[in-house]
N, C-alpha and C. Protein backbone atom coordinates (compact mmCIF):
# COMPACT_ATOMS: atom_id res chain seq x y z
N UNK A 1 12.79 3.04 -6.14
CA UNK A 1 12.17 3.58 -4.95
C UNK A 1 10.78 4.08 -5.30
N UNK A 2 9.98 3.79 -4.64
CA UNK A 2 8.36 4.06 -4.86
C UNK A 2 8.29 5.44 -3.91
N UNK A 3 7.03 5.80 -4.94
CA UNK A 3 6.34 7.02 -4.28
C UNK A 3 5.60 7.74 -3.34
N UNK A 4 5.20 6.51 -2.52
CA UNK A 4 4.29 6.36 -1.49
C UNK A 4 5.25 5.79 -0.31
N UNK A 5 4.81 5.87 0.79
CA UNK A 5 5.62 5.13 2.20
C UNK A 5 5.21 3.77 1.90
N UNK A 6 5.97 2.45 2.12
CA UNK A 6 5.60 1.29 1.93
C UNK A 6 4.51 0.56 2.41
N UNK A 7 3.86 -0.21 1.81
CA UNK A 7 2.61 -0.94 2.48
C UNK A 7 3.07 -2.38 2.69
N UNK A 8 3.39 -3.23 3.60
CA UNK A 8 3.47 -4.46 4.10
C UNK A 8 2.08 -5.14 3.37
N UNK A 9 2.28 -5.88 2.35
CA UNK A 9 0.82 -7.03 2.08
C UNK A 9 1.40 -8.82 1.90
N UNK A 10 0.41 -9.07 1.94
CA UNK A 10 0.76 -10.67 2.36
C UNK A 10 -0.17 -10.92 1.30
N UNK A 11 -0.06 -11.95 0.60
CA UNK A 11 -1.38 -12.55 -0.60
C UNK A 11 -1.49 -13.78 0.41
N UNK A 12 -2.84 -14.32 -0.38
CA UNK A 12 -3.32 -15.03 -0.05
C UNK A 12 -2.35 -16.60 -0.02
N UNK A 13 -1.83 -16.37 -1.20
CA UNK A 13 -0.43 -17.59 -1.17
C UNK A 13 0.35 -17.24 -0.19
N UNK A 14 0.57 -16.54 0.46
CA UNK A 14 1.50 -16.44 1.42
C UNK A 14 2.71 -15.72 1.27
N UNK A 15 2.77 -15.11 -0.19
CA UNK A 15 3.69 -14.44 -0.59
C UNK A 15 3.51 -12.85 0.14
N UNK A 16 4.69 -11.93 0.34
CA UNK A 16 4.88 -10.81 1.33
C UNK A 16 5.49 -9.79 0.34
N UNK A 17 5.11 -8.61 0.24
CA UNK A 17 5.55 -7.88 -0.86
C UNK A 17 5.06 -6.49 -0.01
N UNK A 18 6.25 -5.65 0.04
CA UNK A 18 6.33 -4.38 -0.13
C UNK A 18 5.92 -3.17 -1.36
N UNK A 19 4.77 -2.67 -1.43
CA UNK A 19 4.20 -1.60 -2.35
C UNK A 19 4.28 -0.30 -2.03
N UNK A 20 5.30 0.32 -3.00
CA UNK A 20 5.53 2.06 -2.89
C UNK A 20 5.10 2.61 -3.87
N UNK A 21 4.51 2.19 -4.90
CA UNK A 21 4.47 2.57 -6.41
C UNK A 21 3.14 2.27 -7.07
N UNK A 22 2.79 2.64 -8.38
CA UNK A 22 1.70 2.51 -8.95
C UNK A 22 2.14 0.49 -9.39
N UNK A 23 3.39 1.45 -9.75
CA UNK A 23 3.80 -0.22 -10.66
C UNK A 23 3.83 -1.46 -9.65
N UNK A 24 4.32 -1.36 -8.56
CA UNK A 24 4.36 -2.25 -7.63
C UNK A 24 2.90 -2.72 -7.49
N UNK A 25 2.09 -1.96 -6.99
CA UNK A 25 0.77 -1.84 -6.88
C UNK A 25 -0.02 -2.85 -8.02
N UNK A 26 0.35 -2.83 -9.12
CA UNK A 26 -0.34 -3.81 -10.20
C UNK A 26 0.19 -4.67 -10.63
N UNK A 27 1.41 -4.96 -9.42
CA UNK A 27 1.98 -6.58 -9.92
C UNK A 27 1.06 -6.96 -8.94
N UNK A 28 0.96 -6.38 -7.51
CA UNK A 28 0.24 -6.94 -6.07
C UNK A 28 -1.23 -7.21 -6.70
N UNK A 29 -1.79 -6.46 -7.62
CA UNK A 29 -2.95 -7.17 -7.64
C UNK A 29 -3.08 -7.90 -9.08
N UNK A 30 -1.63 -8.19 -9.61
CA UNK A 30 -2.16 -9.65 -9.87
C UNK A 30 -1.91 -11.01 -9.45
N UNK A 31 -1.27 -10.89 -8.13
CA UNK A 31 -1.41 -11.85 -7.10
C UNK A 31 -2.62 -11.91 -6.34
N UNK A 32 -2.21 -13.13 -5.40
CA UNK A 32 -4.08 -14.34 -5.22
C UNK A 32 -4.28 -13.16 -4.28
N UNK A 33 -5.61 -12.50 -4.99
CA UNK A 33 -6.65 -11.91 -3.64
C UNK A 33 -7.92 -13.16 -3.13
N UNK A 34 -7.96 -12.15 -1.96
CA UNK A 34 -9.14 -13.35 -1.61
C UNK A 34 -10.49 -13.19 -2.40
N UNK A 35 -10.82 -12.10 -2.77
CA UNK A 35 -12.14 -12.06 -3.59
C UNK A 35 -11.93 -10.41 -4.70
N UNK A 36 -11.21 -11.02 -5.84
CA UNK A 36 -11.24 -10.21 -7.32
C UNK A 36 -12.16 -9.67 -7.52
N UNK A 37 -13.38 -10.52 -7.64
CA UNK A 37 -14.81 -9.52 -7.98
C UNK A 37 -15.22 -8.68 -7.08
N UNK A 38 -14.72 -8.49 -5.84
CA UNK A 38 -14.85 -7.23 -4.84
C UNK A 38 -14.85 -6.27 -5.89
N UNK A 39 -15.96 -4.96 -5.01
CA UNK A 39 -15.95 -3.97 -5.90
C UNK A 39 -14.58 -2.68 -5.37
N UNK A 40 -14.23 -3.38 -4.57
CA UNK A 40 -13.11 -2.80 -3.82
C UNK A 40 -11.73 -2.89 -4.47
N UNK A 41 -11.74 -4.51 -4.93
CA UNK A 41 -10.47 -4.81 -5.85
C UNK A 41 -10.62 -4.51 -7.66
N UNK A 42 -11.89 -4.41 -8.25
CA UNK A 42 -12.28 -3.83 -9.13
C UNK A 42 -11.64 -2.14 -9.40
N UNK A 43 -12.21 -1.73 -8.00
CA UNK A 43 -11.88 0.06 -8.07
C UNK A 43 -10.62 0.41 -8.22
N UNK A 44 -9.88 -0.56 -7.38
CA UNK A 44 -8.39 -0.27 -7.25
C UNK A 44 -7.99 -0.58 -9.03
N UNK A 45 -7.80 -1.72 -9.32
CA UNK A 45 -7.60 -1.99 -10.60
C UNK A 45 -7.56 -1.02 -11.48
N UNK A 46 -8.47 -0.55 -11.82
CA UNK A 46 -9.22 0.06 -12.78
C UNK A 46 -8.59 1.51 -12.26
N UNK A 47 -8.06 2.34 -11.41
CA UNK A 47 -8.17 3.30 -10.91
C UNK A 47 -6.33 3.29 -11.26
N UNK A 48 -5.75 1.90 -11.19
CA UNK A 48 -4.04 1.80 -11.09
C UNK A 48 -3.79 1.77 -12.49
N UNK A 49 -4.73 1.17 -13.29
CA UNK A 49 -4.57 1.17 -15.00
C UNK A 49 -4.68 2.62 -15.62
N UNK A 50 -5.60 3.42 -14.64
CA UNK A 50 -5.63 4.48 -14.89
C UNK A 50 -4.41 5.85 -14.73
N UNK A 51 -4.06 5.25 -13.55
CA UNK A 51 -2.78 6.25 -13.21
C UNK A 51 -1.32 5.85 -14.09
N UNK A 52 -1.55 4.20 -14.47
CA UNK A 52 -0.21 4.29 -15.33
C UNK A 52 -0.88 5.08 -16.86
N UNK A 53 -1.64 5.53 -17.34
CA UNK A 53 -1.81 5.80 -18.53
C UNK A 53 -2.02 7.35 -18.24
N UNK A 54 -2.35 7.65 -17.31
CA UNK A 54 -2.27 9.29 -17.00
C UNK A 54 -3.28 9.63 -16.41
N UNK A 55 -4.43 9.06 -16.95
CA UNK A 55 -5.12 9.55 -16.53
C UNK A 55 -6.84 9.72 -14.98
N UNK A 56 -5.49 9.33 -14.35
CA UNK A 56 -6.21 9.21 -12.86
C UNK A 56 -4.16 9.69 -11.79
N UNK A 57 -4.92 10.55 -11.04
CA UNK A 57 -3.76 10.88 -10.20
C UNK A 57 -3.08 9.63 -9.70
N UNK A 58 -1.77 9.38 -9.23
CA UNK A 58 -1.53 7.97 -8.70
C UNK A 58 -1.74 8.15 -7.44
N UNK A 59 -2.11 9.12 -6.72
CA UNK A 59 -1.98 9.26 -5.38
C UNK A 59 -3.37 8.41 -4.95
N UNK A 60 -4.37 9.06 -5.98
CA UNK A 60 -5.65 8.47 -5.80
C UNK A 60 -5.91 6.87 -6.23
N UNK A 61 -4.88 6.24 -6.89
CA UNK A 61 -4.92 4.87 -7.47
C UNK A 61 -4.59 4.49 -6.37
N UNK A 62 -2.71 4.93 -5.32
CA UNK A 62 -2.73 4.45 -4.78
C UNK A 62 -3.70 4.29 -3.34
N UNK A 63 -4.29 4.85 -2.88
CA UNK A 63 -5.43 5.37 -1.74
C UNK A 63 -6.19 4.31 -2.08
N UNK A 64 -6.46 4.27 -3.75
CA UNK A 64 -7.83 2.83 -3.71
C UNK A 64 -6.75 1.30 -3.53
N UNK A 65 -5.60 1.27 -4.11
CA UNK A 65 -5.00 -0.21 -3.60
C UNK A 65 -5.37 -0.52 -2.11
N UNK A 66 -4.69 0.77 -1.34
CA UNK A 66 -4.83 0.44 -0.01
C UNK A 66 -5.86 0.35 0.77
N UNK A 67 -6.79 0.81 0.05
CA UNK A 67 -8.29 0.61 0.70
C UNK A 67 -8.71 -0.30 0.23
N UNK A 68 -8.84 -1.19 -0.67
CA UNK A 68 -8.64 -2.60 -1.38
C UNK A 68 -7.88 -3.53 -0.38
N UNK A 69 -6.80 -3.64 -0.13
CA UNK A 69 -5.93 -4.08 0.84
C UNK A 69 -6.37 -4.50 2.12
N UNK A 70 -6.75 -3.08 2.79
CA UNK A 70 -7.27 -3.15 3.64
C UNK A 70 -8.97 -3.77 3.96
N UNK A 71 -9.59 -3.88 2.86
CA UNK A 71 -10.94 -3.97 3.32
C UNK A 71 -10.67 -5.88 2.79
N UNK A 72 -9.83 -6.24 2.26
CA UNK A 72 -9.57 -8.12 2.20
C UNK A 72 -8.48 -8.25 3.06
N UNK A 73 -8.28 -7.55 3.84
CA UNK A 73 -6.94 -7.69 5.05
C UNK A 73 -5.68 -8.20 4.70
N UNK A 74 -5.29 -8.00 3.74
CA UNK A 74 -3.67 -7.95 3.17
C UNK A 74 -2.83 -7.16 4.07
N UNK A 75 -3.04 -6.28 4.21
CA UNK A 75 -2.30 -5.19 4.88
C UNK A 75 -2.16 -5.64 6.05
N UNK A 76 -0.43 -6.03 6.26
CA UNK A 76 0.11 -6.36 6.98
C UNK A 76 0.52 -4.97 7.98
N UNK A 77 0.08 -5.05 9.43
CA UNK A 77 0.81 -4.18 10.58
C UNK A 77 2.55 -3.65 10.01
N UNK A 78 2.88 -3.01 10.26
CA UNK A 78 4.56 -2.18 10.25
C UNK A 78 5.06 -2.03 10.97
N UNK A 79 6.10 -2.19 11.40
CA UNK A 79 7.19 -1.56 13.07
C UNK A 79 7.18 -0.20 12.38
N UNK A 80 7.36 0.56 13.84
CA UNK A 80 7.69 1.94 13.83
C UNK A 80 9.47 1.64 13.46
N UNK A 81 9.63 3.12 12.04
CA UNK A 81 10.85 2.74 11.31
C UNK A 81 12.07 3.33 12.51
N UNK A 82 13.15 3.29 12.03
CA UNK A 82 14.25 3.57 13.27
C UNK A 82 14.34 5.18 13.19
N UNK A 83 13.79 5.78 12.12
CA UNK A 83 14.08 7.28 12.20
C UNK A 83 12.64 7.89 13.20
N UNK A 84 11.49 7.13 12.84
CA UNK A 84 10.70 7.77 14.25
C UNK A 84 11.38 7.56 15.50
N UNK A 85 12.25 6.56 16.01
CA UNK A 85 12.41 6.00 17.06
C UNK A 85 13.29 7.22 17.17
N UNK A 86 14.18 7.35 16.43
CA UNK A 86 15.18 9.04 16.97
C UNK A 86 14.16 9.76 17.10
N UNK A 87 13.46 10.35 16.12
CA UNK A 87 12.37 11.83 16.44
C UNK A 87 11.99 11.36 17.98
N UNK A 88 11.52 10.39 18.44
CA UNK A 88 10.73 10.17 19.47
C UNK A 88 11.72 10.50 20.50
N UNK A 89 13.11 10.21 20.20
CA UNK A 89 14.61 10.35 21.53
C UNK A 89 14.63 11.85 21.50
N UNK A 90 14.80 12.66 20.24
CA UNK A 90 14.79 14.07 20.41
C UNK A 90 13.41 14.48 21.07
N UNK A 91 12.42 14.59 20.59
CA UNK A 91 11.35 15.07 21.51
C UNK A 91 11.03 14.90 22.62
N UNK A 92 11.67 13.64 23.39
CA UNK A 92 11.38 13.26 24.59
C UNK A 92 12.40 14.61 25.43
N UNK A 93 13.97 14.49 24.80
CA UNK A 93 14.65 15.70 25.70
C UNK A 93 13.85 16.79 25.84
N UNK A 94 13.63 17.15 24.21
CA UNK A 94 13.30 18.56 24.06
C UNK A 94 11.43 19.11 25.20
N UNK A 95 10.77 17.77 25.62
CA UNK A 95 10.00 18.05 26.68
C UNK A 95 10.17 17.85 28.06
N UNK A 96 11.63 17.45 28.55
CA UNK A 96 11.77 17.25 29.45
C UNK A 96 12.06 18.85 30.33
């Protein structure tokens, strides 16, 4: 179980992979990005090598995957999970 809420990414092969983790995170980027020499996919890299060795927070490694992700559009949309869908049934009573 990863440390982060999951990120939906799609590679460029078409492959679909769920990332919660640092470790997850640096298998995903060594699958096909659309452009490696981004300084976007550089930062992330370098920032995830860093958090497995200690020394970079992983919170902040992970923040640069996903902003990596996001700025080559990997990052696949998410359904709202089934436990918001309850919060959303309780709050609806509780404002009625």
């Amino acid at each position: 179980m990863g440390n982060f809420l999951p990120l939906p990414i799609k590679l460029v092969d078409g492959k679909s992979m769920l990332v919660s983790s640092v470790c997850e995170a640096e298998k995903a980027l060594l699958g096909q990005w659309p452009n490696k020499g981004a300084a976007v996919y550089r930062d992330a890299s370098r920032l995830i090598a860093a958090a497995r060795d200690g020394s970079c927070s992983p919170a902040i490694a992970f923040a640069a995957f996903k902003a990596a992700a996001i700025d080559q559009r990997l990052l696949q949309p998410s359904g709202k999970s089934s436990a918001l869908g309850m919060l959303d049934d309780v709050t609806r009573d509780l404002q009625s």
